[in-house]
Structures are given as structure tokens and as C-alpha cells.
PDB file of N, CA and C in Angstrom:
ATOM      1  N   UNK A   1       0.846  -1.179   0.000  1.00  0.00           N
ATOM      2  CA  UNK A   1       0.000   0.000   0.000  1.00  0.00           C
ATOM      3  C   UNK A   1       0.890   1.240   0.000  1.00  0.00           C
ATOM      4  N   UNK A   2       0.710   2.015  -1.220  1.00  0.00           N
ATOM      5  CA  UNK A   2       1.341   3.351  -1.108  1.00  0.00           C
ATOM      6  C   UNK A   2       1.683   4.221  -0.009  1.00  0.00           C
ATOM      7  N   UNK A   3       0.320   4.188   0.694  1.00  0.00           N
ATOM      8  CA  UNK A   3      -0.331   5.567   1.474  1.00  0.00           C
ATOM      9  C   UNK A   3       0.945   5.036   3.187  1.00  0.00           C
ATOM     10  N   UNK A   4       0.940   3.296   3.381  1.00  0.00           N
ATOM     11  CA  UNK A   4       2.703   3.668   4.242  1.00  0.00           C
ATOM     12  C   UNK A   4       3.734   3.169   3.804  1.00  0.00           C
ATOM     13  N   UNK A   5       3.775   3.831   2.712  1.00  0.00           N
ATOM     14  CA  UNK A   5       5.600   3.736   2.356  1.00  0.00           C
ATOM     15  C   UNK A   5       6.130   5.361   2.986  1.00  0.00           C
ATOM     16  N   UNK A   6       6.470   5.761   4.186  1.00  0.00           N
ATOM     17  CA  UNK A   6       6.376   6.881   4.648  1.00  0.00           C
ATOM     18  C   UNK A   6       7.837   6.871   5.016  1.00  0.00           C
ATOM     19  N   UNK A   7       8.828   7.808   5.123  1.00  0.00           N
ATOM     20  CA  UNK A   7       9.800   7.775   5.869  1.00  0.00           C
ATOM     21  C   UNK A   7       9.366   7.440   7.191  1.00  0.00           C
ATOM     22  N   UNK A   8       8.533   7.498   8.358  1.00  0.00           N
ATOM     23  CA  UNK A   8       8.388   6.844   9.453  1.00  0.00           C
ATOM     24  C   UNK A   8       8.709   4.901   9.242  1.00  0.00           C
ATOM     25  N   UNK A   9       8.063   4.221   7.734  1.00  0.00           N
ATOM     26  CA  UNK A   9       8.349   3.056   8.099  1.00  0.00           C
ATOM     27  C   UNK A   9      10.173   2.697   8.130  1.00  0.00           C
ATOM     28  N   UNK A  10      10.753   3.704   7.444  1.00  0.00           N
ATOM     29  CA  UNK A  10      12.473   3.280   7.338  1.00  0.00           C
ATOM     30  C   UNK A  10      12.782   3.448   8.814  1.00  0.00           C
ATOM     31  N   UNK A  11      12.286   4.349   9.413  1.00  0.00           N
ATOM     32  CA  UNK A  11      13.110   4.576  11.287  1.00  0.00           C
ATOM     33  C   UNK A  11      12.539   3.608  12.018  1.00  0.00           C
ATOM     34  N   UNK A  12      11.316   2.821  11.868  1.00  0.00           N
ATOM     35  CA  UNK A  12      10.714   2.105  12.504  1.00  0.00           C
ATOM     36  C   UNK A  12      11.402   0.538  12.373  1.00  0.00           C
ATOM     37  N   UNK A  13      12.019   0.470  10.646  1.00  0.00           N
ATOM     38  CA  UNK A  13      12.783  -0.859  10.215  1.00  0.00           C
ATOM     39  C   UNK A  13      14.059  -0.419  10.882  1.00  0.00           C
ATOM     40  N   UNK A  14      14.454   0.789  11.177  1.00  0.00           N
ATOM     41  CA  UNK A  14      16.052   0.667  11.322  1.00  0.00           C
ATOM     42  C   UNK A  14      15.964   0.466  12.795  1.00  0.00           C
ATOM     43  N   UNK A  15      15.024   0.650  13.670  1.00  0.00           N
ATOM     44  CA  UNK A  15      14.801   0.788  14.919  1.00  0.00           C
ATOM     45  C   UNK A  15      15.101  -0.811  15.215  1.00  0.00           C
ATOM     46  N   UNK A  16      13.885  -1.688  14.331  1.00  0.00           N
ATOM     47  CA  UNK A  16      14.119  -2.967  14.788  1.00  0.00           C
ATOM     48  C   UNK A  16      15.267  -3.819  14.634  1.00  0.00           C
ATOM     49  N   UNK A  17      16.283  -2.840  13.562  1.00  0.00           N
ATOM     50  CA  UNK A  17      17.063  -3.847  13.702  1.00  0.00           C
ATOM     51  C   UNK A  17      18.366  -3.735  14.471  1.00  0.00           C
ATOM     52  N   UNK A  18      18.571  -2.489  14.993  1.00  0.00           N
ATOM     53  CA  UNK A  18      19.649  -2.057  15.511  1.00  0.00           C
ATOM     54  C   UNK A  18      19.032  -2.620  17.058  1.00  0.00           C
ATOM     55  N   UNK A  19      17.374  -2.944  17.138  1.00  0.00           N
ATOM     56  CA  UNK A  19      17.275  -4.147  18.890  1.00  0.00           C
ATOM     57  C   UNK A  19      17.986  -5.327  18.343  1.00  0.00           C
ATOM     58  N   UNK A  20      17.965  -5.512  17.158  1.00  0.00           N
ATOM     59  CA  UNK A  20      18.777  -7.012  16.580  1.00  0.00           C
ATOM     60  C   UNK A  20      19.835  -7.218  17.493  1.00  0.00           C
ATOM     61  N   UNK A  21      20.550  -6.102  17.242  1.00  0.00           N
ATOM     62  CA  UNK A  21      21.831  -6.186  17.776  1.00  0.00           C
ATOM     63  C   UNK A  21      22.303  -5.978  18.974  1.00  0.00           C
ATOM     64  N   UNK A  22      21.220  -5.109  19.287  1.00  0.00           N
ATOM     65  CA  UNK A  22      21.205  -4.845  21.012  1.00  0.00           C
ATOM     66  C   UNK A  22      20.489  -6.266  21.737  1.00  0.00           C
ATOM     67  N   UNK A  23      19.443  -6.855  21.625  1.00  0.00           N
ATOM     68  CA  UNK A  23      19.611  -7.636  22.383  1.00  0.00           C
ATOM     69  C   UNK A  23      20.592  -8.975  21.990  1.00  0.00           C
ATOM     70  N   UNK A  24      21.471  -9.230  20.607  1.00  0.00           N
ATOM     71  CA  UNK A  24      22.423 -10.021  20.845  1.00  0.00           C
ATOM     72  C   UNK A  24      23.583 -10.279  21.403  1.00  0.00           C
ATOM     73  N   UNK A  25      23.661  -8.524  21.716  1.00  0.00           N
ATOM     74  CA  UNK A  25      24.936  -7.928  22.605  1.00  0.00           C
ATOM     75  C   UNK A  25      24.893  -7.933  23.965  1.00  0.00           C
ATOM     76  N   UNK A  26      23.474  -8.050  24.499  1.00  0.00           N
ATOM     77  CA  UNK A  26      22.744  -8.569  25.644  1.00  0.00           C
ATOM     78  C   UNK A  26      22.662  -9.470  26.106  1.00  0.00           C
ATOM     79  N   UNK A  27      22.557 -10.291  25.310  1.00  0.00           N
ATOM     80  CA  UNK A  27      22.642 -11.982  25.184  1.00  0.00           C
ATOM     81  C   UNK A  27      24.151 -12.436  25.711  1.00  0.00           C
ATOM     82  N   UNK A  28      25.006 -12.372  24.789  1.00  0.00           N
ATOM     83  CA  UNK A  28      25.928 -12.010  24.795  1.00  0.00           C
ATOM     84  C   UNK A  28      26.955 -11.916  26.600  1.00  0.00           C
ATOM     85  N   UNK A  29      26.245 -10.780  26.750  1.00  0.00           N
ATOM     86  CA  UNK A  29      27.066 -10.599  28.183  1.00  0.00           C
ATOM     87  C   UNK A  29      26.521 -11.249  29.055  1.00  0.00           C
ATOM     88  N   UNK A  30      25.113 -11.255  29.301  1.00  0.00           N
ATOM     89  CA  UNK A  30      24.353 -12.243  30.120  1.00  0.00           C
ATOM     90  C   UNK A  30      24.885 -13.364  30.332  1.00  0.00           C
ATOM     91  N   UNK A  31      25.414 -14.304  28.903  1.00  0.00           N
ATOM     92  CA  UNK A  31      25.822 -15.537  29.110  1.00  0.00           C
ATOM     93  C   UNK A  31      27.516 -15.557  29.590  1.00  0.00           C
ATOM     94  N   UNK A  32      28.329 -14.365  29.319  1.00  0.00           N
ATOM     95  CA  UNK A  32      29.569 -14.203  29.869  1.00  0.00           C
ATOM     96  C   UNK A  32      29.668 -14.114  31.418  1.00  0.00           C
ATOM     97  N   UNK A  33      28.883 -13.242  31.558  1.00  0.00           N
ATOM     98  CA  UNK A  33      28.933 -12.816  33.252  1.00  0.00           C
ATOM     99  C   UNK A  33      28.115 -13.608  34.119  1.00  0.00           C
ATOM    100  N   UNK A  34      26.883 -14.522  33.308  1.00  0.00           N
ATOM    101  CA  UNK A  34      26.240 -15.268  34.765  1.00  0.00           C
ATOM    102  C   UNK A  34      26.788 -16.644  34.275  1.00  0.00           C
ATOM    103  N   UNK A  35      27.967 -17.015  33.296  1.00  0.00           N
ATOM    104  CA  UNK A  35      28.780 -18.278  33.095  1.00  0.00           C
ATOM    105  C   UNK A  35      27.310 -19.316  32.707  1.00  0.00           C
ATOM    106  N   UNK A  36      26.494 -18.992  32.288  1.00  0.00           N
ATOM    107  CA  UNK A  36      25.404 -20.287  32.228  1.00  0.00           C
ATOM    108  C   UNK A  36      25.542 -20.948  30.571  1.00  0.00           C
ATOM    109  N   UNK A  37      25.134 -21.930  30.322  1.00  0.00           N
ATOM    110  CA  UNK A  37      25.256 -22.343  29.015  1.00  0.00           C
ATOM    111  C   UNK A  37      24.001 -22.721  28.506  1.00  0.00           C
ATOM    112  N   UNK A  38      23.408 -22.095  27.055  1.00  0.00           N
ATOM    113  CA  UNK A  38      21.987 -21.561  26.839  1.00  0.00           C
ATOM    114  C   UNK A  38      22.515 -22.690  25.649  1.00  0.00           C
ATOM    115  N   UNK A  39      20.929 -23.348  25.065  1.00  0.00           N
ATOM    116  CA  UNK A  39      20.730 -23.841  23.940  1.00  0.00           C
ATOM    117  C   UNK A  39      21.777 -24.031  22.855  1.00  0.00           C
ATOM    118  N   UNK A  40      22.196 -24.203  21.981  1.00  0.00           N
ATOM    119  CA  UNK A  40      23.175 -24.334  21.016  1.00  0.00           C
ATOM    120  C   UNK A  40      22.639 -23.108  19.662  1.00  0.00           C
ATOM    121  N   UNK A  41      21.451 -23.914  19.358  1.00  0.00           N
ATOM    122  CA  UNK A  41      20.624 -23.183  18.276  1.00  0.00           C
ATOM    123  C   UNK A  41      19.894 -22.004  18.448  1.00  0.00           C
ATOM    124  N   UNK A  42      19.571 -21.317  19.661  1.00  0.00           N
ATOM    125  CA  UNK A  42      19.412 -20.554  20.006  1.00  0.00           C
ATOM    126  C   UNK A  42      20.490 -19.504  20.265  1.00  0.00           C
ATOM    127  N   UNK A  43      21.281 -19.600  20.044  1.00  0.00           N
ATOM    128  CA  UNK A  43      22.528 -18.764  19.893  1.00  0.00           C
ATOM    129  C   UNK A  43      22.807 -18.580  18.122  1.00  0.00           C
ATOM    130  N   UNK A  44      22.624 -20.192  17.754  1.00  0.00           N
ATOM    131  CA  UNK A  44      22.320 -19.744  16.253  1.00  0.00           C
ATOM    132  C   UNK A  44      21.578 -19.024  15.573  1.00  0.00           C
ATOM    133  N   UNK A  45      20.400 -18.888  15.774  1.00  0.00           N
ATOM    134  CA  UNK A  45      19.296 -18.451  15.725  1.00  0.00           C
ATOM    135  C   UNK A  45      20.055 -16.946  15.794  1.00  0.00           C
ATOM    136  N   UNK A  46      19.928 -16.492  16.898  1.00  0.00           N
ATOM    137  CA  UNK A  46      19.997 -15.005  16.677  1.00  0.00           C
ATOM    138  C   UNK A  46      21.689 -14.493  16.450  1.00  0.00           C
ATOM    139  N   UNK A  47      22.876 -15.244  15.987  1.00  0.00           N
ATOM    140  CA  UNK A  47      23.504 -14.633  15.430  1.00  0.00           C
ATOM    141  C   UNK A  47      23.462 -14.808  13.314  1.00  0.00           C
ATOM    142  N   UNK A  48      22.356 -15.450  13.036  1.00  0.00           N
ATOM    143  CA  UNK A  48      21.842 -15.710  12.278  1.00  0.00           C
ATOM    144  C   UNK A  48      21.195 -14.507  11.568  1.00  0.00           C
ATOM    145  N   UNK A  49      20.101 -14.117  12.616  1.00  0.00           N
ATOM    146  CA  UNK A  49      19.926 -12.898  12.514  1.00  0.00           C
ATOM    147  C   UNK A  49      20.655 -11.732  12.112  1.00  0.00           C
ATOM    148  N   UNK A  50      21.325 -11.481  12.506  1.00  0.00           N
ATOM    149  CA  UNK A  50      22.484 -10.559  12.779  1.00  0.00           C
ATOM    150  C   UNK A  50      23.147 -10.834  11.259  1.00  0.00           C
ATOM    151  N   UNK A  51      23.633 -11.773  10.808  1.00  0.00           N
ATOM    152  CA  UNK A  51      23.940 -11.623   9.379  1.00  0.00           C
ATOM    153  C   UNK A  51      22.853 -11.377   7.936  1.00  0.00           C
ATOM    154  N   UNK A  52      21.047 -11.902   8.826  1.00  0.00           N
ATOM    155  CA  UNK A  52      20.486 -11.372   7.890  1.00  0.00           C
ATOM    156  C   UNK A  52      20.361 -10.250   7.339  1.00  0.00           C
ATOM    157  N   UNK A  53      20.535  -9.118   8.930  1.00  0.00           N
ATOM    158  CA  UNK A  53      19.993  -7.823   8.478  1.00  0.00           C
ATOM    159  C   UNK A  53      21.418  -7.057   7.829  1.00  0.00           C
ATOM    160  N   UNK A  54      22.458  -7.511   8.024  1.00  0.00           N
ATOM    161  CA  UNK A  54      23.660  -7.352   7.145  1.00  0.00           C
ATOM    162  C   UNK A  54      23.438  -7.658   5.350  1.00  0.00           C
ATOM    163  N   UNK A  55      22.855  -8.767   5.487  1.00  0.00           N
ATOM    164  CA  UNK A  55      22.419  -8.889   4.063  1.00  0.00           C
ATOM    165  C   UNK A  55      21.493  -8.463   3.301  1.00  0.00           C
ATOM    166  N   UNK A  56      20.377  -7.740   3.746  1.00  0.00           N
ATOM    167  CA  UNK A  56      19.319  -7.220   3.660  1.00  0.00           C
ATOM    168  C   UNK A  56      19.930  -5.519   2.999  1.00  0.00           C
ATOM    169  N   UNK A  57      20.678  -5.146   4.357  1.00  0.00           N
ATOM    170  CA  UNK A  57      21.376  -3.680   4.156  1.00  0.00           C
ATOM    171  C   UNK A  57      22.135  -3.771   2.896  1.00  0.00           C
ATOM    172  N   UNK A  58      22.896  -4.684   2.591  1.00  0.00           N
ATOM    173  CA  UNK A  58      24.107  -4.617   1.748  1.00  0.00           C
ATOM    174  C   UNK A  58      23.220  -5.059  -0.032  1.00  0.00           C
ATOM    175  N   UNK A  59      22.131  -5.383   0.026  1.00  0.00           N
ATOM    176  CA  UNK A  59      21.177  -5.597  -1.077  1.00  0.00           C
ATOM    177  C   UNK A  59      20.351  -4.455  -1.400  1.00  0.00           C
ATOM    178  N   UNK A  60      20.100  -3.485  -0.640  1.00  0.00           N
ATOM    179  CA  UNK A  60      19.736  -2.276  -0.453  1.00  0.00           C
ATOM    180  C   UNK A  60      20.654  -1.616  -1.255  1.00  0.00           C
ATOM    181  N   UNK A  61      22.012  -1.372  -0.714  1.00  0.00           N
ATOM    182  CA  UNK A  61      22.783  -0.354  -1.187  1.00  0.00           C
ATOM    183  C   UNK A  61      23.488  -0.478  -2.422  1.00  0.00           C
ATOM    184  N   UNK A  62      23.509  -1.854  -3.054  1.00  0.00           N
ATOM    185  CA  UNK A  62      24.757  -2.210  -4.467  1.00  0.00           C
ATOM    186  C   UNK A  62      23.707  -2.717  -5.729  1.00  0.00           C
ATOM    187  N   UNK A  63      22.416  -3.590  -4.686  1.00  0.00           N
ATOM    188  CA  UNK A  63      21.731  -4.400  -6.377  1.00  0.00           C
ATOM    189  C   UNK A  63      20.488  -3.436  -6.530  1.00  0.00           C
ATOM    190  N   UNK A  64      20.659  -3.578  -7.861  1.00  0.00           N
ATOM    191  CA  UNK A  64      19.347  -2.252  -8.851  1.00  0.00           C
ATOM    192  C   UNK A  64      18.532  -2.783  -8.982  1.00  0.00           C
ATOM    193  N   UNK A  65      18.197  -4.335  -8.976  1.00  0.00           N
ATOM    194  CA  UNK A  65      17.066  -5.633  -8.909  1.00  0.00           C
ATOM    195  C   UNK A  65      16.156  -5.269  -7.851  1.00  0.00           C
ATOM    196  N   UNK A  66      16.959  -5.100  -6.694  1.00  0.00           N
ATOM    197  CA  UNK A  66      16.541  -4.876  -5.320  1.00  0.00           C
ATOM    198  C   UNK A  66      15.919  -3.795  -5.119  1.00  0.00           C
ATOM    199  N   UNK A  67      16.780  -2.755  -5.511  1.00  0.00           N
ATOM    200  CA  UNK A  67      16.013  -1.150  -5.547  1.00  0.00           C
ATOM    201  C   UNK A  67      14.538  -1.234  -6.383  1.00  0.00           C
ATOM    202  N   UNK A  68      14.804  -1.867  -6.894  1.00  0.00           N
ATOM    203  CA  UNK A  68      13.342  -1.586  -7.769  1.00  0.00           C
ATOM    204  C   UNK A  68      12.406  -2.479  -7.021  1.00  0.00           C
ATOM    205  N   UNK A  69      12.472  -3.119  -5.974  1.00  0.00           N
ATOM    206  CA  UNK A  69      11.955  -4.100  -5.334  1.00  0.00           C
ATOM    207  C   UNK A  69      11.645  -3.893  -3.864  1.00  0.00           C
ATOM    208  N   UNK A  70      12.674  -2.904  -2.975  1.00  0.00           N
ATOM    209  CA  UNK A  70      12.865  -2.730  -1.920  1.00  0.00           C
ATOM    210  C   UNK A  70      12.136  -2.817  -0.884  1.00  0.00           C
ATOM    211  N   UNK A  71      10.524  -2.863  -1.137  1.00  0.00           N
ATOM    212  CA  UNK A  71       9.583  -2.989   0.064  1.00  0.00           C
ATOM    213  C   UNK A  71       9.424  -4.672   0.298  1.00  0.00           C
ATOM    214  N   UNK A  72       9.117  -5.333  -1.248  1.00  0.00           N
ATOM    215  CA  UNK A  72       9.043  -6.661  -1.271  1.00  0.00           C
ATOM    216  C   UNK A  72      10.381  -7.373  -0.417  1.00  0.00           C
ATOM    217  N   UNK A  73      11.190  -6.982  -1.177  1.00  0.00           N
ATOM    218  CA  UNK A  73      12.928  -7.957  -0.377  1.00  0.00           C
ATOM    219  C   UNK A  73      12.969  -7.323   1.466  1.00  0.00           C
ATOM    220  N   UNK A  74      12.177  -6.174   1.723  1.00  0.00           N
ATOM    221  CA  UNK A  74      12.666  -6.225   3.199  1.00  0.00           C
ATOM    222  C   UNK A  74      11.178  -6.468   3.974  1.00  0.00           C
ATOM    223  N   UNK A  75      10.184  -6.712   2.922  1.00  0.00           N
ATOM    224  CA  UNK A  75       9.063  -7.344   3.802  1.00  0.00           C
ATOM    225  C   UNK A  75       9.208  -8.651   3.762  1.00  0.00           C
ATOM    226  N   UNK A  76       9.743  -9.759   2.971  1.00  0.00           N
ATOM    227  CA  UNK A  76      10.121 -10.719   3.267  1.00  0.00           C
ATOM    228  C   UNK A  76      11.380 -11.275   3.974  1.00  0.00           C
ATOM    229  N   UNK A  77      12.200 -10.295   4.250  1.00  0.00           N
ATOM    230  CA  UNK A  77      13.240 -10.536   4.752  1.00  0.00           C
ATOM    231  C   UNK A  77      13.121 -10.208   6.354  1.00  0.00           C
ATOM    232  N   UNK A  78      12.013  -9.429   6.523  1.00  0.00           N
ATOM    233  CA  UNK A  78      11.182  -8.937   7.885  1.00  0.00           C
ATOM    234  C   UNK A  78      10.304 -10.164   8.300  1.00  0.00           C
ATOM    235  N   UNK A  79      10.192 -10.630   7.279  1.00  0.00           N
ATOM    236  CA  UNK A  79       9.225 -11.785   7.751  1.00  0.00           C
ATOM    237  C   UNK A  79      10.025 -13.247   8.573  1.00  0.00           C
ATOM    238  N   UNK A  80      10.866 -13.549   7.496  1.00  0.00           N
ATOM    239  CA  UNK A  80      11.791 -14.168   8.119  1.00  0.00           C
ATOM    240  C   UNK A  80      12.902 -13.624   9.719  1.00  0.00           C
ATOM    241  N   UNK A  81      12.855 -12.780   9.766  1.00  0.00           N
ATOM    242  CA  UNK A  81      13.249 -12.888  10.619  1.00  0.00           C
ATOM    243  C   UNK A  81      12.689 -12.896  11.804  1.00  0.00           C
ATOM    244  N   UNK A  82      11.180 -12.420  11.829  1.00  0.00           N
ATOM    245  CA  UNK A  82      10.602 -12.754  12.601  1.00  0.00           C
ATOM    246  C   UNK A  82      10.442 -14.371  13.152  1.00  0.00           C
ATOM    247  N   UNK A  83      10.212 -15.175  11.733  1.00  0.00           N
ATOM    248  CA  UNK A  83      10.439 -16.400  12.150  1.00  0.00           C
ATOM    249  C   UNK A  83      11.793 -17.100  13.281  1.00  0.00           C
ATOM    250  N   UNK A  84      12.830 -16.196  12.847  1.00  0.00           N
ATOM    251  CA  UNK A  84      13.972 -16.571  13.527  1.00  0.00           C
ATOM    252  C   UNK A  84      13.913 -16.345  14.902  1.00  0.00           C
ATOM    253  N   UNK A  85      13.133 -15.074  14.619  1.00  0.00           N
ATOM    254  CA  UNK A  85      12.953 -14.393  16.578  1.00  0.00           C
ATOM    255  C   UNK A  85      11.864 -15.497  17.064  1.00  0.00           C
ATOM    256  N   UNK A  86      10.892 -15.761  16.756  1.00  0.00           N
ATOM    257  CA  UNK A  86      10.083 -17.307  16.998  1.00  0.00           C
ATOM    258  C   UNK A  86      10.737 -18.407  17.386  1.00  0.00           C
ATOM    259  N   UNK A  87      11.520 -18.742  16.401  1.00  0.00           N
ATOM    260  CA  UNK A  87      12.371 -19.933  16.378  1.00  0.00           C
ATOM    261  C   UNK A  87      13.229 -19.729  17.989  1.00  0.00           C
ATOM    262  N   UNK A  88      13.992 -18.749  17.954  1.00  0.00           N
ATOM    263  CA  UNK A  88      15.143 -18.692  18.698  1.00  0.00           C
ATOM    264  C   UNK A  88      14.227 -18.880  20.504  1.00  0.00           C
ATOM    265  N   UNK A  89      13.090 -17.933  20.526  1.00  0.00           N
ATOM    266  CA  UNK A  89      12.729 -18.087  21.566  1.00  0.00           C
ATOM    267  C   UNK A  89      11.814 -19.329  22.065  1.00  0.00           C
ATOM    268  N   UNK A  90      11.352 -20.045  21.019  1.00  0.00           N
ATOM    269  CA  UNK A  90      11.104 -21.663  21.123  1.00  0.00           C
ATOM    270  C   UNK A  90      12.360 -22.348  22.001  1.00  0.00           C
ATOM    271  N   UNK A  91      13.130 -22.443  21.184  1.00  0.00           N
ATOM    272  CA  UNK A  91      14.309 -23.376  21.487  1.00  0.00           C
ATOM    273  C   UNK A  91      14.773 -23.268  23.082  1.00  0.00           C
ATOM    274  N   UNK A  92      14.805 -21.598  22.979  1.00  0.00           N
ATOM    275  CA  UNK A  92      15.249 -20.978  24.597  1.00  0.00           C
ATOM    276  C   UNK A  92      14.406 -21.297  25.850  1.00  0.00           C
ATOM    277  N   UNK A  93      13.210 -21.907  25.302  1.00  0.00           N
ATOM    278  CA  UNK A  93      12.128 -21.936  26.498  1.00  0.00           C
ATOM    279  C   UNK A  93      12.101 -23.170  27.017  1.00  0.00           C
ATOM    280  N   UNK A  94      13.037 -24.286  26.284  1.00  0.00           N
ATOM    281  CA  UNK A  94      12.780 -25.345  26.199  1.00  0.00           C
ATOM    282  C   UNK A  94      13.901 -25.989  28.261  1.00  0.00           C
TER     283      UNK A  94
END
């Protein structure tokens, strides 16, 4: 839908993904400083992440395929990662 392709949705995508990284950096120390040992795949999972939205950005800025595409490739690439954030917190609950 035209009417929100708004500059509010780009701060709202960049918002979510820079929590990408904040809570993997979170993660991260949590498991350094309270020494506990979390899931295997759940660590996969969200450094997984972390290279999607790297790939997402870097398809943005070089392929002209993409540009002409840009809501489609980061609404599916939004989608998936939601799955991952699903996935990861499955595994973690277990």
C-alpha cells in the first residue's frame, strides 16, 4: 500500500534492527557474566539474525534488482526474521 511507504516506516525498520543487535549484545554478556550455558541453536538463531539484516542492508545499497523491489525484499526478509525471533525463543524456552 502506497499511502505507508512513509519515511516513518524506514526509522521504525532501522529501529528494529539495531534491537537485533542490542539484544544479541545482551545476550551475549548475560551468558559471559552469569557463566550459564543456553541452547546451542538458540545462539544460532539469533547470530543468524544478525547476518540477515547485514544482508538485507548490503542488497539495499549495491543491487538495482533490489532497488526496484525494496519494500518486497525487506518485507520478506522482515518476515523471516521474525520467524527466527520465533524460532530462537522456542528453542530458549525449552
Amino acid at each position: 500500500m502506497p499511502s505507508l511507504r512513509t519515511r516513518a516506516l524506514w526509522w521504525f525498520t532501522v529501529l528494529v534492527e539495531v534491537a537485533i543487535f542490542v539484544q544479541a549484545g545482551v545476550g551475549v554478556a548475560v551468558v559471559n557474566v552469569e557463566k550459564i550455558d543456553p541452547p546451542q541453536f538458540h545462539l544460532f538463531y539469533g547470530f543468524v539474525a544478525i547476518i540477515v539484516v547485514g544482508i538485507l542492508y548490503s542488497y539495499k545499497t549495491t543491487s538495482p534488482w533490489v532497488r526496484e523491489r525494496l519494500y518486497l525484499v525487506y518485507g520478506l526478509g522482515s518476515l523471516f526474521l521474525m520467524g527466527l525471533g520465533i524460532r530462537a525463543l522456542l528453542v530458549g524456552a525449552r
